[in-house]
PDB file of N, CA and C in Angstrom:
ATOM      1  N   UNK A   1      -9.196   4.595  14.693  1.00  0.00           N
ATOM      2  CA  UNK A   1      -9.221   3.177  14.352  1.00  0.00           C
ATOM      3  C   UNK A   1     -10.622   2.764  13.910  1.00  0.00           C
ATOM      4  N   UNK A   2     -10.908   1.469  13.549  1.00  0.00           N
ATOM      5  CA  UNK A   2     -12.161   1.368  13.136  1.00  0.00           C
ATOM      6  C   UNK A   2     -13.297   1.814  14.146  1.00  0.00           C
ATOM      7  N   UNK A   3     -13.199   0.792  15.188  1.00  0.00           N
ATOM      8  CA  UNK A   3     -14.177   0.799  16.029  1.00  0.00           C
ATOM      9  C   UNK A   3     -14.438   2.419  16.137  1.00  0.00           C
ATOM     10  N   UNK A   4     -13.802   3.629  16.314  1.00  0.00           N
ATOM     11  CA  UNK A   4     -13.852   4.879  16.719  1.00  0.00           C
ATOM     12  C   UNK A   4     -14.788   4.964  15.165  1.00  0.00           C
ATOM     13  N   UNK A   5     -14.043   4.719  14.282  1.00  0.00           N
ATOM     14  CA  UNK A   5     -15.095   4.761  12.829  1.00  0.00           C
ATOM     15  C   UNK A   5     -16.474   4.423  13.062  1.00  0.00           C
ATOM     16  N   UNK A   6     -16.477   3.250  13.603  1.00  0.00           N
ATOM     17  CA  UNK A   6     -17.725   3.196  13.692  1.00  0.00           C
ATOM     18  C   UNK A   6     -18.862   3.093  14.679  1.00  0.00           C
ATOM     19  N   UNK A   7     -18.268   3.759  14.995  1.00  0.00           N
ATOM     20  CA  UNK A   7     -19.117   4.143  16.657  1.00  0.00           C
ATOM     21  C   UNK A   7     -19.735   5.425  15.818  1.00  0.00           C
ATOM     22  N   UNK A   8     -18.982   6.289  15.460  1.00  0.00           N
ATOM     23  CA  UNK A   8     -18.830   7.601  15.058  1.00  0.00           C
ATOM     24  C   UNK A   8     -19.250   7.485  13.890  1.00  0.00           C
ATOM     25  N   UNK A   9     -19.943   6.640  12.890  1.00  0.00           N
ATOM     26  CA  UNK A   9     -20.366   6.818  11.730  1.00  0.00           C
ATOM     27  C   UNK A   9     -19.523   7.267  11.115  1.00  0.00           C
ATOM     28  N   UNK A  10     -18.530   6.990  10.520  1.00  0.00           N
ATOM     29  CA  UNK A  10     -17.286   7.462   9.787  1.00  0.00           C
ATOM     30  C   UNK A  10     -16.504   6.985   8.633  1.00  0.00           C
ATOM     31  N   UNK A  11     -15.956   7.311   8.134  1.00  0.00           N
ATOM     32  CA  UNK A  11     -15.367   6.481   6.602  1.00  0.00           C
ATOM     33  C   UNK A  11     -16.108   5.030   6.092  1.00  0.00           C
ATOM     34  N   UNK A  12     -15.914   4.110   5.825  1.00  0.00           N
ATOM     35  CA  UNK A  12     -16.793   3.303   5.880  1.00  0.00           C
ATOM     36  C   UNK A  12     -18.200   3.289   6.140  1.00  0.00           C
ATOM     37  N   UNK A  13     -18.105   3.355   7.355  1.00  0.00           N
ATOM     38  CA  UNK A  13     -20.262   3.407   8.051  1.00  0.00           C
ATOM     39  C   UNK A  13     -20.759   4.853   7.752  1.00  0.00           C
ATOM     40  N   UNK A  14     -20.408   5.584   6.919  1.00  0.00           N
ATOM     41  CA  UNK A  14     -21.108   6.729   7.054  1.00  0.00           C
ATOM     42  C   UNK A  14     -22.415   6.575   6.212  1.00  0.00           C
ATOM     43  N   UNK A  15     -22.742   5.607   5.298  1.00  0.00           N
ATOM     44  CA  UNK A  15     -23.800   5.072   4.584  1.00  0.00           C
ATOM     45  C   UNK A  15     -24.856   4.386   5.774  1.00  0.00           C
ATOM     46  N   UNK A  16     -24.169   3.878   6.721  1.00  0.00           N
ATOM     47  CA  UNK A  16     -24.771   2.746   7.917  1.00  0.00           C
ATOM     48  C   UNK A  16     -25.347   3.834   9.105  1.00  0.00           C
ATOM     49  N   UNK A  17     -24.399   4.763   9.579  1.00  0.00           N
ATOM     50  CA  UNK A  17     -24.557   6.300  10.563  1.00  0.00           C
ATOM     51  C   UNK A  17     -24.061   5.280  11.688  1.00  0.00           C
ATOM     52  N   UNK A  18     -24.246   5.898  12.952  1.00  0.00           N
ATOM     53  CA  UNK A  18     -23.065   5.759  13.834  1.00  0.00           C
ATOM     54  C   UNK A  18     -23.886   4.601  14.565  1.00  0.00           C
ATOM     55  N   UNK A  19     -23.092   3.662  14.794  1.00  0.00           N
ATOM     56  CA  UNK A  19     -22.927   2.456  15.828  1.00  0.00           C
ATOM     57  C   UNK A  19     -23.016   2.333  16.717  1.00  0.00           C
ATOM     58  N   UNK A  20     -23.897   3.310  17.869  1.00  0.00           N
ATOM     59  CA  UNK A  20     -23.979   3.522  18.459  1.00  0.00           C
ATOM     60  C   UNK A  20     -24.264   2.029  19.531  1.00  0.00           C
ATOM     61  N   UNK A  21     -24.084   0.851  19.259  1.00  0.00           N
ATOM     62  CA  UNK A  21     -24.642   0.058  20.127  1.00  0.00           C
ATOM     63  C   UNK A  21     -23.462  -0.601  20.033  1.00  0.00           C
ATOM     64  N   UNK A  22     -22.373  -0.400  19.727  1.00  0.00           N
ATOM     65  CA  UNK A  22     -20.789  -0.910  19.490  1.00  0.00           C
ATOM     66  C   UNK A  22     -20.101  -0.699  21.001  1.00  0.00           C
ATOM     67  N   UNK A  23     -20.357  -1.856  21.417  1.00  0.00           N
ATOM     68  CA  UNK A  23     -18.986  -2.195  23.149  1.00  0.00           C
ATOM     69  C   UNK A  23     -17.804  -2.815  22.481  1.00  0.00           C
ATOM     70  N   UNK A  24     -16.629  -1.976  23.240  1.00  0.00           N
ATOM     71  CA  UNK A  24     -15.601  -2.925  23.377  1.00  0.00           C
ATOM     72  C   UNK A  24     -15.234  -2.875  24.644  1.00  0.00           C
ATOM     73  N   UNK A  25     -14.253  -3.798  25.153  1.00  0.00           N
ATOM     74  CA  UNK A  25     -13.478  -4.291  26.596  1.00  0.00           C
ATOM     75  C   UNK A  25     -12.136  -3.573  26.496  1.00  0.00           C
ATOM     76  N   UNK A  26     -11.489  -4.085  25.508  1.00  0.00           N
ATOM     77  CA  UNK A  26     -10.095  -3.776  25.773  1.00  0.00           C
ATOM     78  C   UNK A  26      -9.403  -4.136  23.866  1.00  0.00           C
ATOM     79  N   UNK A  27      -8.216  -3.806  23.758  1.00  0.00           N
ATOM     80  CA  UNK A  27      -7.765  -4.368  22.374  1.00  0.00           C
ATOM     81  C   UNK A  27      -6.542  -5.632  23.157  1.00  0.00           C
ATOM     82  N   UNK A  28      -6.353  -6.361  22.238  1.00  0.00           N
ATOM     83  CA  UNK A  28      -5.818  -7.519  22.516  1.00  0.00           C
ATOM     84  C   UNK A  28      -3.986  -7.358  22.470  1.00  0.00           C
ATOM     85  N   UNK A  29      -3.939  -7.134  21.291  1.00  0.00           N
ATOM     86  CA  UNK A  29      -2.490  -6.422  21.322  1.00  0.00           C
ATOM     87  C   UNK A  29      -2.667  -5.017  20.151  1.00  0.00           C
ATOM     88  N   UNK A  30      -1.661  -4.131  20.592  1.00  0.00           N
ATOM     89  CA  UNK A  30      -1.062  -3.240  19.715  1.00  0.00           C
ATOM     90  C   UNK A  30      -0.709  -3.551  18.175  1.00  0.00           C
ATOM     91  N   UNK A  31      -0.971  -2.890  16.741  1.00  0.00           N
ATOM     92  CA  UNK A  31      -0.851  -3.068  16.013  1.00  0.00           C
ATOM     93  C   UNK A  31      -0.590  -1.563  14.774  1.00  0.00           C
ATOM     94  N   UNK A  32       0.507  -1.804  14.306  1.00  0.00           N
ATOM     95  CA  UNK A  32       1.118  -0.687  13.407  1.00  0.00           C
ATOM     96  C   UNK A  32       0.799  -0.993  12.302  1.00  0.00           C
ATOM     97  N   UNK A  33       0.495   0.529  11.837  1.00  0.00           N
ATOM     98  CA  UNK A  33      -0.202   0.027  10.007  1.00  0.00           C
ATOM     99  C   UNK A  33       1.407   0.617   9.739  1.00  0.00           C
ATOM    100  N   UNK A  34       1.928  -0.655   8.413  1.00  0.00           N
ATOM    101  CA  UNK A  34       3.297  -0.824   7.938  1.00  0.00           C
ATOM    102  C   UNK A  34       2.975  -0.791   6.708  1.00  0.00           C
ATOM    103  N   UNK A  35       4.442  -0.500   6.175  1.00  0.00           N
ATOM    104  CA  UNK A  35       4.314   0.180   4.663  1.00  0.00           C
ATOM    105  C   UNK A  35       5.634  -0.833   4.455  1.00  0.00           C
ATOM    106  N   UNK A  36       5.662  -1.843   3.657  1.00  0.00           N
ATOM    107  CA  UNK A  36       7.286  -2.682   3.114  1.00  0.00           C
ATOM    108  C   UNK A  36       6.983  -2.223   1.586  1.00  0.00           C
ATOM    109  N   UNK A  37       8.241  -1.854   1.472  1.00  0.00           N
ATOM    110  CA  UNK A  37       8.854  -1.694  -0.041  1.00  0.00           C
ATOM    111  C   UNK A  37       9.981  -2.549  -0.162  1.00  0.00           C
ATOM    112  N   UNK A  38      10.344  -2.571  -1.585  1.00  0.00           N
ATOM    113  CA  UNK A  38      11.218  -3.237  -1.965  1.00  0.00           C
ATOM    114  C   UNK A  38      12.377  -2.156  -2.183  1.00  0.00           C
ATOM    115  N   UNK A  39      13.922  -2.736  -1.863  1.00  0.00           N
ATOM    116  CA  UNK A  39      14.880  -1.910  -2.451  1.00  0.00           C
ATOM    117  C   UNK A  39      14.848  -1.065  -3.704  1.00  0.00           C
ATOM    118  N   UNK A  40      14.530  -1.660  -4.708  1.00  0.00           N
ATOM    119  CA  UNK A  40      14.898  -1.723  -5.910  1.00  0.00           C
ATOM    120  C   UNK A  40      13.831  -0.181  -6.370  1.00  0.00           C
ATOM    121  N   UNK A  41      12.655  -0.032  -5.391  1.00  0.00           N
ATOM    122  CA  UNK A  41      11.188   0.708  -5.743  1.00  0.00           C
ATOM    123  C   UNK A  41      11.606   2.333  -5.701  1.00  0.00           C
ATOM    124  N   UNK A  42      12.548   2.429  -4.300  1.00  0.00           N
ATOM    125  CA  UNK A  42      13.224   3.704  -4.085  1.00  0.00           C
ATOM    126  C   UNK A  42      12.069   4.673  -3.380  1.00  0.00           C
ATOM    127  N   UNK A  43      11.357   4.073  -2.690  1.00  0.00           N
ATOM    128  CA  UNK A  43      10.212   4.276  -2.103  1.00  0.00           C
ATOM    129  C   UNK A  43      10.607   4.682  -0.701  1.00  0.00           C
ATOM    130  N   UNK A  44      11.010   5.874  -0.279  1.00  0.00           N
ATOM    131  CA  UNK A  44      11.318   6.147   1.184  1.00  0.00           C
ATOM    132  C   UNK A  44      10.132   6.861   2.158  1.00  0.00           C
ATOM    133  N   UNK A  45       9.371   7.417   1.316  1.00  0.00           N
ATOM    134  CA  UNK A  45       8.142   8.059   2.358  1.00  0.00           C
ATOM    135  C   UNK A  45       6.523   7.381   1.274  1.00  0.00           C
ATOM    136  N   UNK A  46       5.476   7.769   2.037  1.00  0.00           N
ATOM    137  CA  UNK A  46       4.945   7.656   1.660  1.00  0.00           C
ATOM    138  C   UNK A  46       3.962   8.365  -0.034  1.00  0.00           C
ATOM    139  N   UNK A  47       4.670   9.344   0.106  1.00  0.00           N
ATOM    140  CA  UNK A  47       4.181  10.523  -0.961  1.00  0.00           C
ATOM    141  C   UNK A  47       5.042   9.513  -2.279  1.00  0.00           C
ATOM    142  N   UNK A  48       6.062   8.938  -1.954  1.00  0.00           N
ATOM    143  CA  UNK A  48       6.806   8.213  -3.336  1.00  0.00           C
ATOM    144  C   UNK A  48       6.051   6.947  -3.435  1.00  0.00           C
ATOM    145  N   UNK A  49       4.578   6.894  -3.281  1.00  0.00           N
ATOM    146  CA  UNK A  49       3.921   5.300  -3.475  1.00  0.00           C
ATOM    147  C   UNK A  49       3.359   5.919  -5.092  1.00  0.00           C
ATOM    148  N   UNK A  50       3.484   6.979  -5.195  1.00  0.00           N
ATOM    149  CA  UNK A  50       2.448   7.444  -6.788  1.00  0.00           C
ATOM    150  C   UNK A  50       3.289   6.815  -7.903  1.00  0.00           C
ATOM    151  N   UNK A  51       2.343   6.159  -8.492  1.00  0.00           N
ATOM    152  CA  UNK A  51       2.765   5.411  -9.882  1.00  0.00           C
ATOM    153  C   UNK A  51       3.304   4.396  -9.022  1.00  0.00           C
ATOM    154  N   UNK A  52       3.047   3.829  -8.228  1.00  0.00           N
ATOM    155  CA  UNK A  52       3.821   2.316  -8.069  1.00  0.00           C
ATOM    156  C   UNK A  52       2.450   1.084  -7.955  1.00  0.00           C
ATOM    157  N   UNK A  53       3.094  -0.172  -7.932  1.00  0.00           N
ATOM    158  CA  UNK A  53       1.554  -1.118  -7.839  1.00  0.00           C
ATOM    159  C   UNK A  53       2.112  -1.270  -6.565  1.00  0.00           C
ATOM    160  N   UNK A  54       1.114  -1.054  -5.438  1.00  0.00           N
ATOM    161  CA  UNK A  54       1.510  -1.740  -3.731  1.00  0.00           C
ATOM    162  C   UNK A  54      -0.577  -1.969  -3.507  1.00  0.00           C
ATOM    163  N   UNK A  55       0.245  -3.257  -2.508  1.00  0.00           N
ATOM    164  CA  UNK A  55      -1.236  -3.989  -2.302  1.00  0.00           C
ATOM    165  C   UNK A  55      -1.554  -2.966  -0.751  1.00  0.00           C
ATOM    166  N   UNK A  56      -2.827  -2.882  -0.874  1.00  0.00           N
ATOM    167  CA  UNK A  56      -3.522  -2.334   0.006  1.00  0.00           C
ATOM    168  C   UNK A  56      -4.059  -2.735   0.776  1.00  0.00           C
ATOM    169  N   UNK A  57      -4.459  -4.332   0.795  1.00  0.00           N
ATOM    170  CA  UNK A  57      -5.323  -5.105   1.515  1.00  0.00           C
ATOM    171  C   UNK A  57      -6.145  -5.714   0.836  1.00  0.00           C
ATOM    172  N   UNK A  58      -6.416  -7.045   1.323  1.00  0.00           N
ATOM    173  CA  UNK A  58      -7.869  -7.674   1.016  1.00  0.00           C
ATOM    174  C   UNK A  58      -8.929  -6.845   0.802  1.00  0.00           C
ATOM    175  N   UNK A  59     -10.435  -6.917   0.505  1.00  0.00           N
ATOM    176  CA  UNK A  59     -11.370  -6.716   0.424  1.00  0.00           C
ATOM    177  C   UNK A  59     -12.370  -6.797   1.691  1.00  0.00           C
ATOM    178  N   UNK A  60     -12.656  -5.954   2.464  1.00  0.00           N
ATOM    179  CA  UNK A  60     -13.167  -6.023   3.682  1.00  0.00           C
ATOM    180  C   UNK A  60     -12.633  -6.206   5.148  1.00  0.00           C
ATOM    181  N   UNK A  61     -11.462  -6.205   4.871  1.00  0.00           N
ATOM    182  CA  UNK A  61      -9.944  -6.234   5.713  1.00  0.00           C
ATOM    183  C   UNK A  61     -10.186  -4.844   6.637  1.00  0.00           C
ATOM    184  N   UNK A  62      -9.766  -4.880   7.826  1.00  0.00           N
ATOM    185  CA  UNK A  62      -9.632  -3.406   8.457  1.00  0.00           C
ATOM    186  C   UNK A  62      -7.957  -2.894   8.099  1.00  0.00           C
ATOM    187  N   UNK A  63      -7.391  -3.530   7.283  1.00  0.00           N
ATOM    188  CA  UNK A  63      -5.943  -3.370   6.451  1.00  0.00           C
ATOM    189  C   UNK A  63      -6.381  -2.177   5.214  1.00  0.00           C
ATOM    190  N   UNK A  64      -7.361  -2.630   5.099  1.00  0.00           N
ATOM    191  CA  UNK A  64      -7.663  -2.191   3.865  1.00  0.00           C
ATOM    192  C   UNK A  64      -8.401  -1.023   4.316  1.00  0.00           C
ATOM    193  N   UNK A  65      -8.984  -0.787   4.889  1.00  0.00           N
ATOM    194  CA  UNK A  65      -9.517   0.920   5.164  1.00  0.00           C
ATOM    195  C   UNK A  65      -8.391   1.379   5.570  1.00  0.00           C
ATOM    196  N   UNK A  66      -6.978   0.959   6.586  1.00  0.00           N
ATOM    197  CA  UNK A  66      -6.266   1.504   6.947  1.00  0.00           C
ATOM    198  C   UNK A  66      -5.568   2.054   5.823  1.00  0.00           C
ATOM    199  N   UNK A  67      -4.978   1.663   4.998  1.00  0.00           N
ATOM    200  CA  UNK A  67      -4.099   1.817   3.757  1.00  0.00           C
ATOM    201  C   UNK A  67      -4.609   3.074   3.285  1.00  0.00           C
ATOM    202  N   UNK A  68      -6.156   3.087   2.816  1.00  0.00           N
ATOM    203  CA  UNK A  68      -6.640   3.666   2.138  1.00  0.00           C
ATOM    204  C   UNK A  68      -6.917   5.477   2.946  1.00  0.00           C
ATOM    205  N   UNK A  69      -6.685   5.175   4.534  1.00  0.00           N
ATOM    206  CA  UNK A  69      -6.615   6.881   5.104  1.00  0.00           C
ATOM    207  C   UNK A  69      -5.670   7.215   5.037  1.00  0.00           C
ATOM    208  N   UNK A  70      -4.223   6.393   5.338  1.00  0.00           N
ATOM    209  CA  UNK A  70      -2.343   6.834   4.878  1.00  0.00           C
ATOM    210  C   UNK A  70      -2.765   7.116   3.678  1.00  0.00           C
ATOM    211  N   UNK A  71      -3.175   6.790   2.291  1.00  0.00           N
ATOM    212  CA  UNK A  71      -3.361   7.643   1.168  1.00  0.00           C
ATOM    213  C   UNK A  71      -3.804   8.948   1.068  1.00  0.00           C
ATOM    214  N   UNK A  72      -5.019   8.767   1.731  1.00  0.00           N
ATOM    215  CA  UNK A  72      -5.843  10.110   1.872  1.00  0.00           C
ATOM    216  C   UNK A  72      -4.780  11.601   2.688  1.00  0.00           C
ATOM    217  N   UNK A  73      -4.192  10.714   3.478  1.00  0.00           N
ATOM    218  CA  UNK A  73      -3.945  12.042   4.339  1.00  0.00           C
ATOM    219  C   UNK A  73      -2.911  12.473   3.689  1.00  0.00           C
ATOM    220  N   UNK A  74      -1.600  12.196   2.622  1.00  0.00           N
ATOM    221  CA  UNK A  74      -0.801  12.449   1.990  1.00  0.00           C
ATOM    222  C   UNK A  74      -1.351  12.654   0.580  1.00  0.00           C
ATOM    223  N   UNK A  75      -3.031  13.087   0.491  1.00  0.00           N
ATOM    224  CA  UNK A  75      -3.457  13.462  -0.624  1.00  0.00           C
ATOM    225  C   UNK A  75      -3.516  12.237  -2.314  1.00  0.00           C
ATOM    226  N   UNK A  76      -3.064  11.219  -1.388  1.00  0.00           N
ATOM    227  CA  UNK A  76      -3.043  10.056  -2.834  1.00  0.00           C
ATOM    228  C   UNK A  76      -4.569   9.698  -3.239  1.00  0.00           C
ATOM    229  N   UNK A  77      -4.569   9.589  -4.146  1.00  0.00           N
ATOM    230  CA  UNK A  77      -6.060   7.943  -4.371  1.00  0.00           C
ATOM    231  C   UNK A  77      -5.549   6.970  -4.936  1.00  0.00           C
ATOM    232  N   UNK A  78      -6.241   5.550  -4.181  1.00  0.00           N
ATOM    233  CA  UNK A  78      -6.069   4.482  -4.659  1.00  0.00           C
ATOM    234  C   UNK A  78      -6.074   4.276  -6.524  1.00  0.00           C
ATOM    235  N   UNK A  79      -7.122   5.117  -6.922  1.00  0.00           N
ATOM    236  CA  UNK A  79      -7.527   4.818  -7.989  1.00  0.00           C
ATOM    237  C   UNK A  79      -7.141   5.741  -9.121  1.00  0.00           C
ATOM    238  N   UNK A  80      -6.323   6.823  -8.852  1.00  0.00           N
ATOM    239  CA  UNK A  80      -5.709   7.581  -9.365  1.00  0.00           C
ATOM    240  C   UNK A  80      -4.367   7.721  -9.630  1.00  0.00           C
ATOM    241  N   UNK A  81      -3.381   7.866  -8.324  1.00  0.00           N
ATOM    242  CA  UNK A  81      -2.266   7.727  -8.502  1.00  0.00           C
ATOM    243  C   UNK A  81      -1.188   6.492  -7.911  1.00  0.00           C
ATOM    244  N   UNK A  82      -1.690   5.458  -7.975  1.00  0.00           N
ATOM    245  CA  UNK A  82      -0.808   4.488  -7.826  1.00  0.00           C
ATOM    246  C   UNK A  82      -1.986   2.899  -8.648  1.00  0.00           C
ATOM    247  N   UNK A  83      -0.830   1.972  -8.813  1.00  0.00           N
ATOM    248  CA  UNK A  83      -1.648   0.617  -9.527  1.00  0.00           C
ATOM    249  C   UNK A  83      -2.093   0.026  -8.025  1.00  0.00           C
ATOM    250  N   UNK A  84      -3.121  -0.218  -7.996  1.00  0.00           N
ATOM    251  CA  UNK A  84      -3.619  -0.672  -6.436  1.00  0.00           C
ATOM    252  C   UNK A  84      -4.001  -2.211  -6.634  1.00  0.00           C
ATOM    253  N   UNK A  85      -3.216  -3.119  -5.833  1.00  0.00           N
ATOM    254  CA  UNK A  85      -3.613  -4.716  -5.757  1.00  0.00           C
ATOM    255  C   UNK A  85      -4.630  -4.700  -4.194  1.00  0.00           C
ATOM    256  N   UNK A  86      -5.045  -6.325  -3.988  1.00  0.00           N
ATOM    257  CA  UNK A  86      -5.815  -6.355  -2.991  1.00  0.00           C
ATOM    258  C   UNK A  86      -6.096  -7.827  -2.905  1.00  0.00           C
ATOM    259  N   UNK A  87      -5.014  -8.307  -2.382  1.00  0.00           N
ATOM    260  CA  UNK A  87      -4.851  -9.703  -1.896  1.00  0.00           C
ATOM    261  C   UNK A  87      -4.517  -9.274  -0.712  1.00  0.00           C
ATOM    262  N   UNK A  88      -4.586 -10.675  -0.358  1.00  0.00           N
ATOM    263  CA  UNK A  88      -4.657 -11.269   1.249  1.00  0.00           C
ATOM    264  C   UNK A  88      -3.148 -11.250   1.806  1.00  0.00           C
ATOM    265  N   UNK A  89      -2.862 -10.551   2.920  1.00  0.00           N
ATOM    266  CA  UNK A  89      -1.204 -10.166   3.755  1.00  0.00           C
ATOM    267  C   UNK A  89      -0.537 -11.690   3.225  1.00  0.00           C
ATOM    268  N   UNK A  90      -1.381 -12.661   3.826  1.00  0.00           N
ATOM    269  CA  UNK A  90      -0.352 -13.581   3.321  1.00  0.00           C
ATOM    270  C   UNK A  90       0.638 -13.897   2.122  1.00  0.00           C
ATOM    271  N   UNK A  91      -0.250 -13.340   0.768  1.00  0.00           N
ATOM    272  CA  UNK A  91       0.489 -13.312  -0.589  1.00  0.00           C
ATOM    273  C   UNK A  91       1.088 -12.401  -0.485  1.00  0.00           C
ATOM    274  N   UNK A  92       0.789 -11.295  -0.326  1.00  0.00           N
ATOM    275  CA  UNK A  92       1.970  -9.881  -0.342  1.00  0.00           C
ATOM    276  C   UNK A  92       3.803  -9.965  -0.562  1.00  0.00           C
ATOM    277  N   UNK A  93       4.059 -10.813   0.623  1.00  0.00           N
ATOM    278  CA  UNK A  93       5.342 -10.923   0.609  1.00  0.00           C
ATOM    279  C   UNK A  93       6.175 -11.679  -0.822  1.00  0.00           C
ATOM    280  N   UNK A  94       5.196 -12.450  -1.121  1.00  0.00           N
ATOM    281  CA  UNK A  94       5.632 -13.342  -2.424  1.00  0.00           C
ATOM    282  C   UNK A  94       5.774 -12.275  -3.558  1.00  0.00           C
ATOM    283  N   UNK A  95       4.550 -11.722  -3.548  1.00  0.00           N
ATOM    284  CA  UNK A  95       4.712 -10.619  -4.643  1.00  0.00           C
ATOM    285  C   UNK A  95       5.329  -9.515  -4.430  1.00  0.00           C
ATOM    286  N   UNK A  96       6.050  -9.477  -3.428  1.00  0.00           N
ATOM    287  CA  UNK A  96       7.253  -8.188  -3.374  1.00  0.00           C
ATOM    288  C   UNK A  96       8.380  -8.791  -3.678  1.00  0.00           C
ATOM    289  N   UNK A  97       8.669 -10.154  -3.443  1.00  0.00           N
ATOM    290  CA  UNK A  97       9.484 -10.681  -4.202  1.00  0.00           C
ATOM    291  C   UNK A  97       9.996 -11.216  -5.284  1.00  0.00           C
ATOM    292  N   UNK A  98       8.727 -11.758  -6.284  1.00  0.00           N
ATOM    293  CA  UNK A  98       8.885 -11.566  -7.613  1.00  0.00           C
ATOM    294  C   UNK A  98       8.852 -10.407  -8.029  1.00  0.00           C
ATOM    295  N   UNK A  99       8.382  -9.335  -7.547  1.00  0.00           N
ATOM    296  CA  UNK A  99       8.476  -8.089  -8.331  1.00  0.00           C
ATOM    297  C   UNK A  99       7.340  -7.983  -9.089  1.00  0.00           C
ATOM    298  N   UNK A 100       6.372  -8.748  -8.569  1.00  0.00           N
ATOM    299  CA  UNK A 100       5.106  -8.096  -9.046  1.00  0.00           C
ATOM    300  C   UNK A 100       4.446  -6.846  -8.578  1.00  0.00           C
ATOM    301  N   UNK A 101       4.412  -6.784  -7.263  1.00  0.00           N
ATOM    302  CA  UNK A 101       4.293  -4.995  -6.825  1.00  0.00           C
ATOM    303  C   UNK A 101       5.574  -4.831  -5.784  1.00  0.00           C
ATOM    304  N   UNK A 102       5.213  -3.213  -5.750  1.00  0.00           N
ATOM    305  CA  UNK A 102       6.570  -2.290  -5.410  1.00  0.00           C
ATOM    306  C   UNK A 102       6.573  -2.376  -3.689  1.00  0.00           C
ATOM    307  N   UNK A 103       5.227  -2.119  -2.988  1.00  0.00           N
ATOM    308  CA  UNK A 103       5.316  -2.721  -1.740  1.00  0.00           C
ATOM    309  C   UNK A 103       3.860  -2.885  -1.266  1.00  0.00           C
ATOM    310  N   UNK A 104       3.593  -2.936  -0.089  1.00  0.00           N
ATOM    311  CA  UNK A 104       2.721  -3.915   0.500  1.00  0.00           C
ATOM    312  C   UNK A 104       2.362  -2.920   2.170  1.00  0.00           C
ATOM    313  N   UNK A 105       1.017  -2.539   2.494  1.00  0.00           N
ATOM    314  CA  UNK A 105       0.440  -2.351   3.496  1.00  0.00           C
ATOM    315  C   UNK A 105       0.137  -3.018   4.448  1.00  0.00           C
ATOM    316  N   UNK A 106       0.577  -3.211   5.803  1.00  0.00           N
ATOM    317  CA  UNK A 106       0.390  -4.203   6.718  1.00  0.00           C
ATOM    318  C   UNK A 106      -0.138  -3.650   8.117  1.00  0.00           C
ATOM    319  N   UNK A 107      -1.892  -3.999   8.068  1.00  0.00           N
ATOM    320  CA  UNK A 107      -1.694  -3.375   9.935  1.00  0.00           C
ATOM    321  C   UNK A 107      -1.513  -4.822  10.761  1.00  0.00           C
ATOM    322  N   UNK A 108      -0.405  -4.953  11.316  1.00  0.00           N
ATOM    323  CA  UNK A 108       0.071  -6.197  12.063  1.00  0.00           C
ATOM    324  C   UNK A 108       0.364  -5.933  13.476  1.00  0.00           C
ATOM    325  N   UNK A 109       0.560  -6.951  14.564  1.00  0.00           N
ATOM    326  CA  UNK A 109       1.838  -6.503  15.823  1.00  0.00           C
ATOM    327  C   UNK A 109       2.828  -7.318  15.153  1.00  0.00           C
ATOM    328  N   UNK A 110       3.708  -6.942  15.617  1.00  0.00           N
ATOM    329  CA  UNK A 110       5.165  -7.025  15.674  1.00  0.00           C
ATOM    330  C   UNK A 110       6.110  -7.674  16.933  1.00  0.00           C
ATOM    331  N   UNK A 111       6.536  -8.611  16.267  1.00  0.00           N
ATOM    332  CA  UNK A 111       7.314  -9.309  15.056  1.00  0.00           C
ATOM    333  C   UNK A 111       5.741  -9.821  14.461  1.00  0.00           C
ATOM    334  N   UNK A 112       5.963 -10.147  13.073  1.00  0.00           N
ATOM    335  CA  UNK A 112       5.389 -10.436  11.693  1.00  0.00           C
ATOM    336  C   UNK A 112       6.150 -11.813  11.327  1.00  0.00           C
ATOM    337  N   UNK A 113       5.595 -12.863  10.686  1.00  0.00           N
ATOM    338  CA  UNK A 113       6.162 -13.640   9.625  1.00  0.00           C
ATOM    339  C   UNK A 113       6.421 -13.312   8.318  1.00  0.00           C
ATOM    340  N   UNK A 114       5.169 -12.347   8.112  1.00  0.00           N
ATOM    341  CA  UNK A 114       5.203 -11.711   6.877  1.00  0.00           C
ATOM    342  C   UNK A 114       6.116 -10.637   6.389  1.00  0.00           C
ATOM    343  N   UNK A 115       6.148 -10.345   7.399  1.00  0.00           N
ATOM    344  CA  UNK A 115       7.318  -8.977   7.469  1.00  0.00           C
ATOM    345  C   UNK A 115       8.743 -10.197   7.264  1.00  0.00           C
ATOM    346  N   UNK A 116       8.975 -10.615   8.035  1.00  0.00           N
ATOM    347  CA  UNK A 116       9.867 -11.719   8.150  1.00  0.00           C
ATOM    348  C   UNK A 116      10.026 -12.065   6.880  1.00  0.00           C
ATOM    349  N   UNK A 117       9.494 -12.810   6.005  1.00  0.00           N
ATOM    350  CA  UNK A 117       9.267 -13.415   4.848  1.00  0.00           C
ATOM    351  C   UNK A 117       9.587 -12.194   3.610  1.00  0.00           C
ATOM    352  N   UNK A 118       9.196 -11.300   3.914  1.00  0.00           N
ATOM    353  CA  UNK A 118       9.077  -9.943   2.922  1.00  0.00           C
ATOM    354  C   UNK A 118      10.508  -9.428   2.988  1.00  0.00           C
ATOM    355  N   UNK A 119      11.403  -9.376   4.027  1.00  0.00           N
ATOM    356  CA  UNK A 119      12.523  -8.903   4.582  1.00  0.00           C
ATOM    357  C   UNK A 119      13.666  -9.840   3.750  1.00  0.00           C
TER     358      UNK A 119
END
């Protein structure tokens, strides 16, 4: 997770080196990094996101580093094999419903509105 990132100087902070002065207490609630597609995308695992537009997250989002290691570890790049958006969770759902992108990255707990809304 991040904090382990950056304690550990890792993806992100590896320009910064390790964080070593980083406390935490406890996490507040549990949270799953989620992948919504649309029916229509035919998108059942993650390896079928290539060539599709799915938002990844805001810009500085811990959504957005998340997205971007589920790519990595199934060998994708953002910038290679799929159209990559990067708005804010809240728009996401709108644009899976016009059909502006195919699906949408979410690290949330659960139940979601957005998920809700996207559904």
């Amino acid at each position: 997770d991040r904090q382990y990132q950056a304690y550990n100087g890792l993806a992100e902070w590896k320009e910064y080196g390790k964080q070593t002065d980083l406390r935490s207490l406890f996490s507040i609630h549990p949270e799953s990094i989620t992948l919504i597609a649309s029916e229509k995308s035919d998108i059942r695992e993650i390896k079928d996101l290539k060539g599709k537009r799915v938002n990844l997250g805001n810009p500085g989002s811990g959504y957005l580093q998340n997205s971007k290691d589920v790519l990595k570890a199934v060998g994708l790049a953002e910038d290679r094999d799929l159209s990559a958006e990067y708005v804010k969770a809240v728009e996401a759902p709108g644009l899976l419903q016009d059909e502006r992108i195919d699906a949408f990255f979410y690290t949330v707990g659960h139940p979601n509105s957005n998920i809700k809304e996207a559904t």
